[in-house]
C-alpha atoms as a PDB file:
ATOM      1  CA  UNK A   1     -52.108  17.156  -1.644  1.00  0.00           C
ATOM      2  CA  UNK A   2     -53.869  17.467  -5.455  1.00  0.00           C
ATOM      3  CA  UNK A   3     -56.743  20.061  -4.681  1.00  0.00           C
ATOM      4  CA  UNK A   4     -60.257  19.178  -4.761  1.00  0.00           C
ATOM      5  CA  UNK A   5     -61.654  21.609  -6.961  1.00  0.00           C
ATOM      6  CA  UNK A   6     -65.338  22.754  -6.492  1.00  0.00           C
ATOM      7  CA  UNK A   7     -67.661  23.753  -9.464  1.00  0.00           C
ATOM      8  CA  UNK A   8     -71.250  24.574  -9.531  1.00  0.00           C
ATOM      9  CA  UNK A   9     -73.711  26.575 -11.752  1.00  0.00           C
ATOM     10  CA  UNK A  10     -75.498  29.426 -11.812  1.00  0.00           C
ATOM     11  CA  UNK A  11     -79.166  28.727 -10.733  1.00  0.00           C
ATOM     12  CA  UNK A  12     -76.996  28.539  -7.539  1.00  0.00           C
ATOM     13  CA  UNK A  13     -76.775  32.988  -7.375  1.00  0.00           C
ATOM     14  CA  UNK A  14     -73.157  32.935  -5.787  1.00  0.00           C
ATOM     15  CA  UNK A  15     -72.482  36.178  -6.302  1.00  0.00           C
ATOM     16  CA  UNK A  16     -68.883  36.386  -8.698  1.00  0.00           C
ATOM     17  CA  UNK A  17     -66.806  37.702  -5.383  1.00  0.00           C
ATOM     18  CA  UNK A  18     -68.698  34.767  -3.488  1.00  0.00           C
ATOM     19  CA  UNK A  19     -67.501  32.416  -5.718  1.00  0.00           C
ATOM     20  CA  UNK A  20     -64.195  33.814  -6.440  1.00  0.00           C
ATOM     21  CA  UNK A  21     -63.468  34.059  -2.582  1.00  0.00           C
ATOM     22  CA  UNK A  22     -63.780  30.439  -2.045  1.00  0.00           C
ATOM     23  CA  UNK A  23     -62.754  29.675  -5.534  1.00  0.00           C
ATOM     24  CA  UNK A  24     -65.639  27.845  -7.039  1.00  0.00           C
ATOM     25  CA  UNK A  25     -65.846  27.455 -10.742  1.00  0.00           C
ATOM     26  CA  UNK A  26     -69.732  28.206 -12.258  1.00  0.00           C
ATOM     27  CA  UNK A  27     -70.903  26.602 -15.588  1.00  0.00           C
ATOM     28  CA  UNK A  28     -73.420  28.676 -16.858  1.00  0.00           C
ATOM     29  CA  UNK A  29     -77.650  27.208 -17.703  1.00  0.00           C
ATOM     30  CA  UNK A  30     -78.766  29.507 -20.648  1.00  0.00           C
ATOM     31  CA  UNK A  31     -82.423  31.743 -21.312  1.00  0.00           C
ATOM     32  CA  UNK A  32     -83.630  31.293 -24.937  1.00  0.00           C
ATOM     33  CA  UNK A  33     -86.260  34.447 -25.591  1.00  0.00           C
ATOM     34  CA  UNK A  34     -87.720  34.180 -29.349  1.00  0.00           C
ATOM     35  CA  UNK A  35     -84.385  34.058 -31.418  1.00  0.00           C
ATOM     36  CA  UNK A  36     -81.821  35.237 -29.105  1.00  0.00           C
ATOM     37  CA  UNK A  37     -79.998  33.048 -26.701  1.00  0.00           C
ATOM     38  CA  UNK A  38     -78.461  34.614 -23.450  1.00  0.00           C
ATOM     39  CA  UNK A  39     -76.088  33.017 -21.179  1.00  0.00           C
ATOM     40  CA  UNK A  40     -77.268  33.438 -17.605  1.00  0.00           C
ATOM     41  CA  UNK A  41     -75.798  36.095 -15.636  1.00  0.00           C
ATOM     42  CA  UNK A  42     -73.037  36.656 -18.052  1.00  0.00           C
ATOM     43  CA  UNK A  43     -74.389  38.282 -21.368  1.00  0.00           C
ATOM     44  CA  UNK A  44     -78.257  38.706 -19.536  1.00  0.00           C
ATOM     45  CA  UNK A  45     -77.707  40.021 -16.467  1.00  0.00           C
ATOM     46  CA  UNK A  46     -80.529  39.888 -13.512  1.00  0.00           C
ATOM     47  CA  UNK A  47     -81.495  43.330 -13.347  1.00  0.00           C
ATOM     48  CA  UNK A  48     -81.834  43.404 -17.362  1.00  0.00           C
ATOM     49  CA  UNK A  49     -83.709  40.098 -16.964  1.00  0.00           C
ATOM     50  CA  UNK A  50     -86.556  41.099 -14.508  1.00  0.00           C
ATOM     51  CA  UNK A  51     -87.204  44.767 -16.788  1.00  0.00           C
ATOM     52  CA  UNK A  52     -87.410  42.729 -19.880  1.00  0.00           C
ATOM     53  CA  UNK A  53     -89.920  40.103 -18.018  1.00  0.00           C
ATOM     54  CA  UNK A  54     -92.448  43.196 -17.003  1.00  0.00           C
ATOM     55  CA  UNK A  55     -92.150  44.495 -20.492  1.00  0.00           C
ATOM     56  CA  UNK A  56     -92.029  41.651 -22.870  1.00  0.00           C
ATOM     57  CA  UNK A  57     -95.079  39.574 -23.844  1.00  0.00           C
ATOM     58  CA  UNK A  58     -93.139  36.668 -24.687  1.00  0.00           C
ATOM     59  CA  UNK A  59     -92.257  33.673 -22.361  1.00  0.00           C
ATOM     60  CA  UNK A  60     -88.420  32.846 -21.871  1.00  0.00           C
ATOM     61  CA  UNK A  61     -87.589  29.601 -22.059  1.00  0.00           C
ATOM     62  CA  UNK A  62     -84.216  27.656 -20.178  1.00  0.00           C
ATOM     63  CA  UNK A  63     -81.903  24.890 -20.818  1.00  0.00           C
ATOM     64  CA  UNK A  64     -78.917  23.238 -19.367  1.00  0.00           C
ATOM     65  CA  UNK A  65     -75.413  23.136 -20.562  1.00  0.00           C
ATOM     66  CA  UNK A  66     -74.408  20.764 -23.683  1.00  0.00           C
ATOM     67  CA  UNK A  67     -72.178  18.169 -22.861  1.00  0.00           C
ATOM     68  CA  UNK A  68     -69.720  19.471 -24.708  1.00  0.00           C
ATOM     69  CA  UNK A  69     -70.241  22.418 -22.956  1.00  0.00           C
ATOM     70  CA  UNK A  70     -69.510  20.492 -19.261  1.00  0.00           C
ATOM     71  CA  UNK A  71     -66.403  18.492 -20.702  1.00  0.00           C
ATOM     72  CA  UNK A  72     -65.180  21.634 -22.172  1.00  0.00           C
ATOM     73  CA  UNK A  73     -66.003  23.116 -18.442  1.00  0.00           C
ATOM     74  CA  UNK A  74     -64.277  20.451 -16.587  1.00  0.00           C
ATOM     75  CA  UNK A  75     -61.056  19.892 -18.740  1.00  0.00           C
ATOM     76  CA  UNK A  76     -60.700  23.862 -17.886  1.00  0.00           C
ATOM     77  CA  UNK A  77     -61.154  23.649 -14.540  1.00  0.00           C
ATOM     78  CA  UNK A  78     -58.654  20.482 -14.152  1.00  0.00           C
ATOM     79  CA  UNK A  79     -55.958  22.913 -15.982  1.00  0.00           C
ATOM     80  CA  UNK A  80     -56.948  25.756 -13.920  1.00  0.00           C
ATOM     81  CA  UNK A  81     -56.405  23.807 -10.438  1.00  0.00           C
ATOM     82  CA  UNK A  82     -53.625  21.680 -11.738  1.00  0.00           C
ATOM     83  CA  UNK A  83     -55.946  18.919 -10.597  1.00  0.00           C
ATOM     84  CA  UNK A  84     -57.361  15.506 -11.415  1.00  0.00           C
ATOM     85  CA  UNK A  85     -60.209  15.948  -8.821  1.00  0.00           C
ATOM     86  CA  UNK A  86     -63.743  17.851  -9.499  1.00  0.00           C
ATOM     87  CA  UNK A  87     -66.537  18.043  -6.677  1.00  0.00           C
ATOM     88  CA  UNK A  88     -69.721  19.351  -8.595  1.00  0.00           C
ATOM     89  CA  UNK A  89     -72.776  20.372  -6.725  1.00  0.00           C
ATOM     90  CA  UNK A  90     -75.650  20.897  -9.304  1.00  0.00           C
ATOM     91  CA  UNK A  91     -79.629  22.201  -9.019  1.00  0.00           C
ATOM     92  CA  UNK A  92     -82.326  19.651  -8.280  1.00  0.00           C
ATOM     93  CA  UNK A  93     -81.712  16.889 -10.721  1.00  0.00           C
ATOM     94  CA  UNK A  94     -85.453  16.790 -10.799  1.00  0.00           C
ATOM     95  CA  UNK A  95     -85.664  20.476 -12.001  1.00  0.00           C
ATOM     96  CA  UNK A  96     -83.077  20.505 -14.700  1.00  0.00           C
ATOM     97  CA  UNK A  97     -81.467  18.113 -16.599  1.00  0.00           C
ATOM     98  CA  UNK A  98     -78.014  19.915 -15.410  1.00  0.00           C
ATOM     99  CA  UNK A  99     -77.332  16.827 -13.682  1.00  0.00           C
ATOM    100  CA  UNK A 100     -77.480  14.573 -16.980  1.00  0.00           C
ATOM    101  CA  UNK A 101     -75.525  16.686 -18.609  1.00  0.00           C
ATOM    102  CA  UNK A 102     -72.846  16.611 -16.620  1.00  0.00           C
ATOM    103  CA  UNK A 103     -72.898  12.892 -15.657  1.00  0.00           C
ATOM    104  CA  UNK A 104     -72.751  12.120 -19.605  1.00  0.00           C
ATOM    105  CA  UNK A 105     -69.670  14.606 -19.820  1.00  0.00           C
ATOM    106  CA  UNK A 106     -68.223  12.779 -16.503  1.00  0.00           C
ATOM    107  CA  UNK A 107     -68.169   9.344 -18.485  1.00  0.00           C
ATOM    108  CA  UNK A 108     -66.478  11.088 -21.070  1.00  0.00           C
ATOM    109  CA  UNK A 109     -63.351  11.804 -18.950  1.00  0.00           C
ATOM    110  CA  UNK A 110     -62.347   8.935 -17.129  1.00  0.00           C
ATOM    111  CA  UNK A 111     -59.134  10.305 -16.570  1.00  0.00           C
ATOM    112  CA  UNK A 112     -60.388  13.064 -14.047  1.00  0.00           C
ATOM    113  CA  UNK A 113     -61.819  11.955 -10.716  1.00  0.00           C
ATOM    114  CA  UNK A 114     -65.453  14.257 -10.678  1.00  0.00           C
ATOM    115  CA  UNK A 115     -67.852  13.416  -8.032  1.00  0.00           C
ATOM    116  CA  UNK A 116     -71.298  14.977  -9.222  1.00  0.00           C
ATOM    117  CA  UNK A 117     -73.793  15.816  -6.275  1.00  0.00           C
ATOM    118  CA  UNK A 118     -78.044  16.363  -7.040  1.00  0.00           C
ATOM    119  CA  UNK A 119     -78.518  18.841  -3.967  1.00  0.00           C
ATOM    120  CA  UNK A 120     -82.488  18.363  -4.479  1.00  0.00           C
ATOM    121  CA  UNK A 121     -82.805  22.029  -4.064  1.00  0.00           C
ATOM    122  CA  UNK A 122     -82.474  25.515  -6.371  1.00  0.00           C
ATOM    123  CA  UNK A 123     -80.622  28.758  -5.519  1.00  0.00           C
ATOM    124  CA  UNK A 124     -78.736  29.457  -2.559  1.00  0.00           C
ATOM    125  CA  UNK A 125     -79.946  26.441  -1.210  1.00  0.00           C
ATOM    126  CA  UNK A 126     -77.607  24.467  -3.718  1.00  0.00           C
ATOM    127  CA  UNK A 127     -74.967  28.089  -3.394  1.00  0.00           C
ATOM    128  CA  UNK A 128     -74.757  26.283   0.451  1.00  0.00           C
ATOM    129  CA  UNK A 129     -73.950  23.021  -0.562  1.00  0.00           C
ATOM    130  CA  UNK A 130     -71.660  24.401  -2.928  1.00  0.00           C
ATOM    131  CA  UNK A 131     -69.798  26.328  -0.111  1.00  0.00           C
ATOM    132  CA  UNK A 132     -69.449  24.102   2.414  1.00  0.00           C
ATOM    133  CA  UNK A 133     -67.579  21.520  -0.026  1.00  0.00           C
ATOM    134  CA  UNK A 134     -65.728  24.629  -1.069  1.00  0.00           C
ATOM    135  CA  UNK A 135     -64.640  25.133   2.670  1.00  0.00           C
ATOM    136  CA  UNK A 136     -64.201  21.363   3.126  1.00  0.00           C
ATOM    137  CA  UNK A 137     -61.779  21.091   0.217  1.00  0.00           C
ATOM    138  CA  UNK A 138     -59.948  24.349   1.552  1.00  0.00           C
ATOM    139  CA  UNK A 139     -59.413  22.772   4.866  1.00  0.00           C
ATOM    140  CA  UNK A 140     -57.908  19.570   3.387  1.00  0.00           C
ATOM    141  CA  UNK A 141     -61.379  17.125   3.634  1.00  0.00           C
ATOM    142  CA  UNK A 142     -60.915  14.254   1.185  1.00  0.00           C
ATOM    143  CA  UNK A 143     -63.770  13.354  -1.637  1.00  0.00           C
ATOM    144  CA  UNK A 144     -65.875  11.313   0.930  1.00  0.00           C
ATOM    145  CA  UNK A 145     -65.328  13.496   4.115  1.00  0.00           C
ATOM    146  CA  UNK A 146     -66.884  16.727   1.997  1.00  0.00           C
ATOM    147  CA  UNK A 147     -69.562  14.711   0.382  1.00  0.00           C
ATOM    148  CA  UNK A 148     -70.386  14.066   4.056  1.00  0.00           C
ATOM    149  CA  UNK A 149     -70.579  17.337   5.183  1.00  0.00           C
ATOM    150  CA  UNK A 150     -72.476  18.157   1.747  1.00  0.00           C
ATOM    151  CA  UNK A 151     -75.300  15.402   2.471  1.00  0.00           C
ATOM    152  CA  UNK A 152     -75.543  16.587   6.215  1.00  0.00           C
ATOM    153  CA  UNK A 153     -75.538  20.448   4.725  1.00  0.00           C
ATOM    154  CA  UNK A 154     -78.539  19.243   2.165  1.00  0.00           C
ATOM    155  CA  UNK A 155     -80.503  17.590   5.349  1.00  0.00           C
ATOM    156  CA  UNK A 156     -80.743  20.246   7.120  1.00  0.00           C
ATOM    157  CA  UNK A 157     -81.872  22.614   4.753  1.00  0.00           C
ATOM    158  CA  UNK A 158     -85.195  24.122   4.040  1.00  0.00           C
ATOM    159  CA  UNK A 159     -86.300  26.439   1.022  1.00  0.00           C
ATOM    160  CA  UNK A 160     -89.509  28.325   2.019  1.00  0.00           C
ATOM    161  CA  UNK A 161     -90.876  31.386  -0.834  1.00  0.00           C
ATOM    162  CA  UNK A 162     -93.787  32.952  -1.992  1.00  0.00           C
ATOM    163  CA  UNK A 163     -94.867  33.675  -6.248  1.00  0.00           C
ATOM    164  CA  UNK A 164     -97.839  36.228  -7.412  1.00  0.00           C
ATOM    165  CA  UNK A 165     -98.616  33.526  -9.680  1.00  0.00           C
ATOM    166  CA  UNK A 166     -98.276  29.873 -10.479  1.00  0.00           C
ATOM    167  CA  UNK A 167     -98.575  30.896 -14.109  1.00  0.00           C
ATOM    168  CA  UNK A 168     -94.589  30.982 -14.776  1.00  0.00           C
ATOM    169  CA  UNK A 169     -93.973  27.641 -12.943  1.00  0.00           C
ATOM    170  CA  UNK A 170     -96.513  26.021 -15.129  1.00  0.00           C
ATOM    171  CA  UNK A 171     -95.460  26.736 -18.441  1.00  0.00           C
ATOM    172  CA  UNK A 172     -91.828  25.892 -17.201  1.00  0.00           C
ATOM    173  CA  UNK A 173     -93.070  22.702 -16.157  1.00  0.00           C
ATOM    174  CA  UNK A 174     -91.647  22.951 -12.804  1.00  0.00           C
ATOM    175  CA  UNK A 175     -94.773  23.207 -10.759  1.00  0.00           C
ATOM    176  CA  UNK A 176     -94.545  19.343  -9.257  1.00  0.00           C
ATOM    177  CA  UNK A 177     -97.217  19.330  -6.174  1.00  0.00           C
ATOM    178  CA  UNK A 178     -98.588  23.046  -6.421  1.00  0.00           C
ATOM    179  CA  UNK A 179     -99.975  21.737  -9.623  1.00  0.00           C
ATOM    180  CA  UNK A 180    -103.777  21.518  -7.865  1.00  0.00           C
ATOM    181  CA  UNK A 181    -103.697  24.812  -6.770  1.00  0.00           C
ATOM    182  CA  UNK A 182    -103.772  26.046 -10.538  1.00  0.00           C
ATOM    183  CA  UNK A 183    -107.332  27.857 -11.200  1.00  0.00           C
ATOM    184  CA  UNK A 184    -108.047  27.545  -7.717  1.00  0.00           C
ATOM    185  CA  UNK A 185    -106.040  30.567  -6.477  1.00  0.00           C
ATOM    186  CA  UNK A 186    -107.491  33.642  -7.677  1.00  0.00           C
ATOM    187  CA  UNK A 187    -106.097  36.358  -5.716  1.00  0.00           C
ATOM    188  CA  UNK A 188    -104.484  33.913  -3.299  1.00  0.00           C
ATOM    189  CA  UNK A 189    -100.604  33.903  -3.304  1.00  0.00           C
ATOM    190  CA  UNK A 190     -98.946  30.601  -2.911  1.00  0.00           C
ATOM    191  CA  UNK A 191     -96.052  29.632  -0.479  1.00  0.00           C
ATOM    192  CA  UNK A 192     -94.500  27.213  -1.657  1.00  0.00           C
ATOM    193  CA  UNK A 193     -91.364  24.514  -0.933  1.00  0.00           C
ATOM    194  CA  UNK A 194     -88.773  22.356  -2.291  1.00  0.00           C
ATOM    195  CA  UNK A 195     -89.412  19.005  -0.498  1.00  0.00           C
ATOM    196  CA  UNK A 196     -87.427  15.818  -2.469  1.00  0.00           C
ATOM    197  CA  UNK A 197     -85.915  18.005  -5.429  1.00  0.00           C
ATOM    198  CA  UNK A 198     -89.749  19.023  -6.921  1.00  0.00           C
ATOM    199  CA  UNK A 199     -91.800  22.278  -5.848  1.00  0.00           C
ATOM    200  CA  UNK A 200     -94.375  21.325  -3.167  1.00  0.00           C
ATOM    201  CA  UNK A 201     -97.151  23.525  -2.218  1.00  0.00           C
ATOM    202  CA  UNK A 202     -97.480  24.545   1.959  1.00  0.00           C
ATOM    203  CA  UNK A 203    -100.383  27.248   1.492  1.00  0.00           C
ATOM    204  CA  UNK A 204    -101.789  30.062  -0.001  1.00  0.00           C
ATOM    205  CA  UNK A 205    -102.693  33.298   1.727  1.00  0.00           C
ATOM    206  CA  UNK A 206    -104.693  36.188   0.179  1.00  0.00           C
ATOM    207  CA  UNK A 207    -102.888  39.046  -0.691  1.00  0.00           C
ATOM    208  CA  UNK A 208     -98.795  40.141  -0.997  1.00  0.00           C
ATOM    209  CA  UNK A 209     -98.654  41.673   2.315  1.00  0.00           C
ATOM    210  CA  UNK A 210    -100.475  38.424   4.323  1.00  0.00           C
ATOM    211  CA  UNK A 211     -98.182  35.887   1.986  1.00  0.00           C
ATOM    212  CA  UNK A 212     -94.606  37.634   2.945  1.00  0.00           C
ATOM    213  CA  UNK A 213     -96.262  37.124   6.976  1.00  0.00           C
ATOM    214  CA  UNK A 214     -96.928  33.943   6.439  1.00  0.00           C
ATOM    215  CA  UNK A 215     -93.556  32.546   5.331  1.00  0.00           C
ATOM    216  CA  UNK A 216     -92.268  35.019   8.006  1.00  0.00           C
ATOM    217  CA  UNK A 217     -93.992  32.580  10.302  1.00  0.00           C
ATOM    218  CA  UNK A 218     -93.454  29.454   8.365  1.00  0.00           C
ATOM    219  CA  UNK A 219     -90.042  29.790   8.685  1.00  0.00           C
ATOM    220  CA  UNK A 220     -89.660  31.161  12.099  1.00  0.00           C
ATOM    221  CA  UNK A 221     -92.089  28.047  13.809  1.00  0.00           C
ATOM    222  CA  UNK A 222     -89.659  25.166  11.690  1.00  0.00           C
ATOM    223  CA  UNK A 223     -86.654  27.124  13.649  1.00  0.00           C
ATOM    224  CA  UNK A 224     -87.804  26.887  16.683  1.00  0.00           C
ATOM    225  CA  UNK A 225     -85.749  29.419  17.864  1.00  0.00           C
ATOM    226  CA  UNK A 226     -82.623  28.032  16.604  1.00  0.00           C
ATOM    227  CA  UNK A 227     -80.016  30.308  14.855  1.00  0.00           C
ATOM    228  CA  UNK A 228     -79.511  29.395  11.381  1.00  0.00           C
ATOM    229  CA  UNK A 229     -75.724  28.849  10.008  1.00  0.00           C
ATOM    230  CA  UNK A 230     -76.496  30.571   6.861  1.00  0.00           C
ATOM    231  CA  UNK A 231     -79.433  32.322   5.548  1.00  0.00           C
ATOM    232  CA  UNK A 232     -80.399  33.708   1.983  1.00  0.00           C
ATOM    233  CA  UNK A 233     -82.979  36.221   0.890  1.00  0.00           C
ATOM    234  CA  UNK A 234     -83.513  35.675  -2.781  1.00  0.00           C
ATOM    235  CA  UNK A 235     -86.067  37.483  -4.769  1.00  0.00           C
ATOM    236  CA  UNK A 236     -86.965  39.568  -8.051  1.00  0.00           C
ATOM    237  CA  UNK A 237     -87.574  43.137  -6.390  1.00  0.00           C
ATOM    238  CA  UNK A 238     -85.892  46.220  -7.742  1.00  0.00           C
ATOM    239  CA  UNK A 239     -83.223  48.100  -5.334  1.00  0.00           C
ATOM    240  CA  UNK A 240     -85.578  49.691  -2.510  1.00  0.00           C
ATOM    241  CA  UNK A 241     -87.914  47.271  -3.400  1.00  0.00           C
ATOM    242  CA  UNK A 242     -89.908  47.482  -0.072  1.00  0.00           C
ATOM    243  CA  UNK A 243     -91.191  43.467   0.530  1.00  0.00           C
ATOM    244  CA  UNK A 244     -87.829  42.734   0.095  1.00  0.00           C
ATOM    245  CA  UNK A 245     -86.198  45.510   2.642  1.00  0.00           C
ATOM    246  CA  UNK A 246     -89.557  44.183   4.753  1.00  0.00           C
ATOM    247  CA  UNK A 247     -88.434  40.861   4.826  1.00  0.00           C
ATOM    248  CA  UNK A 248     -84.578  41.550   5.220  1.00  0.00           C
ATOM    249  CA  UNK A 249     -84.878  43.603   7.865  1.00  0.00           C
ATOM    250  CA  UNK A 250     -87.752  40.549   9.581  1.00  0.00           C
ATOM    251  CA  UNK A 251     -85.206  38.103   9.171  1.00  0.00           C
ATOM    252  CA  UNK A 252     -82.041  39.977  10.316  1.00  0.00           C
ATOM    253  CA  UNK A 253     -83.964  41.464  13.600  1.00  0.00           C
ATOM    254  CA  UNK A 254     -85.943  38.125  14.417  1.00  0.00           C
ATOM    255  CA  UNK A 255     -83.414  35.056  13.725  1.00  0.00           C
ATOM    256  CA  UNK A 256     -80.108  36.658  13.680  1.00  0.00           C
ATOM    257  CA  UNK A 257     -78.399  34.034  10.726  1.00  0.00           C
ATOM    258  CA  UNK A 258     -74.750  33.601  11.401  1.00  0.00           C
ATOM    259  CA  UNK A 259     -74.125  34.698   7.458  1.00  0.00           C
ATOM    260  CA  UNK A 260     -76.673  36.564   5.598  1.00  0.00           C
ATOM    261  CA  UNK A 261     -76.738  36.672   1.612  1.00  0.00           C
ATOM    262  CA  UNK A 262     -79.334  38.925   0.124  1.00  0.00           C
ATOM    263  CA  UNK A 263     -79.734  39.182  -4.139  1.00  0.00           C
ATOM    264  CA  UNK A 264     -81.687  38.605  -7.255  1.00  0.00           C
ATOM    265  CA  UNK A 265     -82.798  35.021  -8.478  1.00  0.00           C
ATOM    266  CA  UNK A 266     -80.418  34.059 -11.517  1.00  0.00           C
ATOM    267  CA  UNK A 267     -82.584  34.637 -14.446  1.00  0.00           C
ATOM    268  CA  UNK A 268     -82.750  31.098 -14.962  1.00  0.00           C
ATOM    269  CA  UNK A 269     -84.612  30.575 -11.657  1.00  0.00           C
ATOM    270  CA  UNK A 270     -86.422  33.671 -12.588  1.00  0.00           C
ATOM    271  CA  UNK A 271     -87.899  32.207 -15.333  1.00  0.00           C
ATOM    272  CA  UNK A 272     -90.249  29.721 -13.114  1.00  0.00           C
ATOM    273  CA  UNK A 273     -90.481  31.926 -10.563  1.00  0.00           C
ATOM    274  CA  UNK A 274     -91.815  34.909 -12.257  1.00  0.00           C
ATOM    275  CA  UNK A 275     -92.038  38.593 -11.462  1.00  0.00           C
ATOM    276  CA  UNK A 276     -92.578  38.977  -7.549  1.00  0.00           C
ATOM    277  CA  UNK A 277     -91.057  35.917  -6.429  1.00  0.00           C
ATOM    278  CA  UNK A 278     -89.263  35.880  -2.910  1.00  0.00           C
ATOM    279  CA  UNK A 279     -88.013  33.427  -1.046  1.00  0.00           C
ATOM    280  CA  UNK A 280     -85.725  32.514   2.480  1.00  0.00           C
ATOM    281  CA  UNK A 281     -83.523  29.641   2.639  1.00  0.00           C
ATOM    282  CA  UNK A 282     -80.952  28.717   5.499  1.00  0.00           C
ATOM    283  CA  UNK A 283     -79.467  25.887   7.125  1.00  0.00           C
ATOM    284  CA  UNK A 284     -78.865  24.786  10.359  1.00  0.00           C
ATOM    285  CA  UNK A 285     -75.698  23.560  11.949  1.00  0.00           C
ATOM    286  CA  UNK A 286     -71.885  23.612  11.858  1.00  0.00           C
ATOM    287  CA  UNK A 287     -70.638  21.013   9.602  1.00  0.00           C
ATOM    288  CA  UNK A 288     -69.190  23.691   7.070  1.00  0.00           C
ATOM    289  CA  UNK A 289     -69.243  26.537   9.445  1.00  0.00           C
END
């Protein structure tokens, strides 16, 4: 059977033995600060990334692969996998313009078979979507069976976190429905969601400690109790960084996740999300289990 081969890019923060494991290619978005261009987590690594947003004064700025940068991508992959057939699972089409990119590089070669997928979501929450088609193609799914279990992956996913500020999601202009909570927060923290591909606000509590409780709770009352599949804690902390040990250990005592992945945002996603950002995403149910 000609292998499906999966590809995805790096606001998803598959870790490389992740994505080597289940052999999923990763095109690369990019972080332009004053006149140097870095390719995200492969010549500007995360931990590099965060240090040189506490200590820098200027604002990075982020942009998607070329298209000659995708067809380049995708004619590699095909060679790679001996195969005609690409399944792409890309950030929130509404986020990034990832998505164009790569549908203008699709049209480009009509001799591959590449089925491009907006997961309407950012981080792990796309890394999921990008494993289960992984898993799906591994255990012999066709094209329409894994974009199946993709859509019914994407459904049942939920992508709850917290920022000290709104100020880095403005200037990126990602802020979508949290925009009226600009000048209105003060020392209020914002939780915040990804509802329909854009950022939509669900509160605002005062203080770190009270915001990290609150999506605690937030996330545990939309579970119900249930067991999540997979679960990720993303954030910006430093190792030992105690919210995020605080918030591990809450989510590993409390609602048990089948699979737990725990890391830095990309420093693409970092970008928006600014210094202090955290943030739990899972998924319920067994379609790529």
């Amino acid at each position: 059977m000609n292998k499906i081969a999966v590809v995805t890019d790096s606001t998803a923060n598959l870790k490389p033995e992740v994505a080597e494991a289940h052999d999923i290619s990763i095109i690369p978005l990019k972080v332009h600060w004053g006149d140097e261009t870095y390719v995200d987590g492969v010549t500007l690594s995360a931990e590099t990334f965060y240090k040189w947003l506490e200590e820098r004064e200027e604002t990075p700025k982020t942009s998607q692969p070329s298209v000659g940068e995708f067809t380049q991508f995708f004619k590699e992959v095909a060679e790679r996998y001996q195969t005609d057939t690409i399944f792409g699972a890309f950030i929130s089409a509404e986020l990034s313009g990832t998505m164009t990119s790569a549908i203008q590089a699709k049209a480009q070669l009509p001799h591959l078979n590449i089925t491009l997928v907006n997961t309407r979501f950012v981080s792990m929450a796309t890394g999921f979507q990008a494993l289960c088609a992984a898993r799906a193609s591994r255990a012999g799914a066709s094209v329409d069976e894994i974009l199946t279990r993709v859509q019914r992956v994407r459904a049942r996913t939920e992508l709850i976190f917290t920022v000290d500020t709104l100020d880095y999601l403005r200037r990126g202009g990602r802020i979508g429905g949290a925009a009226h909570l600009v000048g209105t927060l003060l020392n209020l923290k914002p939780l915040l969601t990804i509802q329909g591909g854009v950022v939509e606000a669900l509160g605002k509590s005062r203080g770190r400690q009270k915001s990290l409780q609150v999506m605690d709770e937030t996330v545990q009352q939309r579970l119900a109790g249930r067991r999540p599949t997979e679960l990720a804690v993303m954030h910006t902390g430093a190792v030992g960084d105690e919210d995020v040990d605080q918030v591990i250990t809450w989510v590993t005592e409390n609602l048990k996740p089948q699979r737990l992945y725990t890391g830095l945002f990309s420093p693409v996603v970092g970008t928006h999300g600014g210094p202090g950002a955290i943030g739990i995403t899972y998924y319920l149910g067994d379609d790529c289990a």
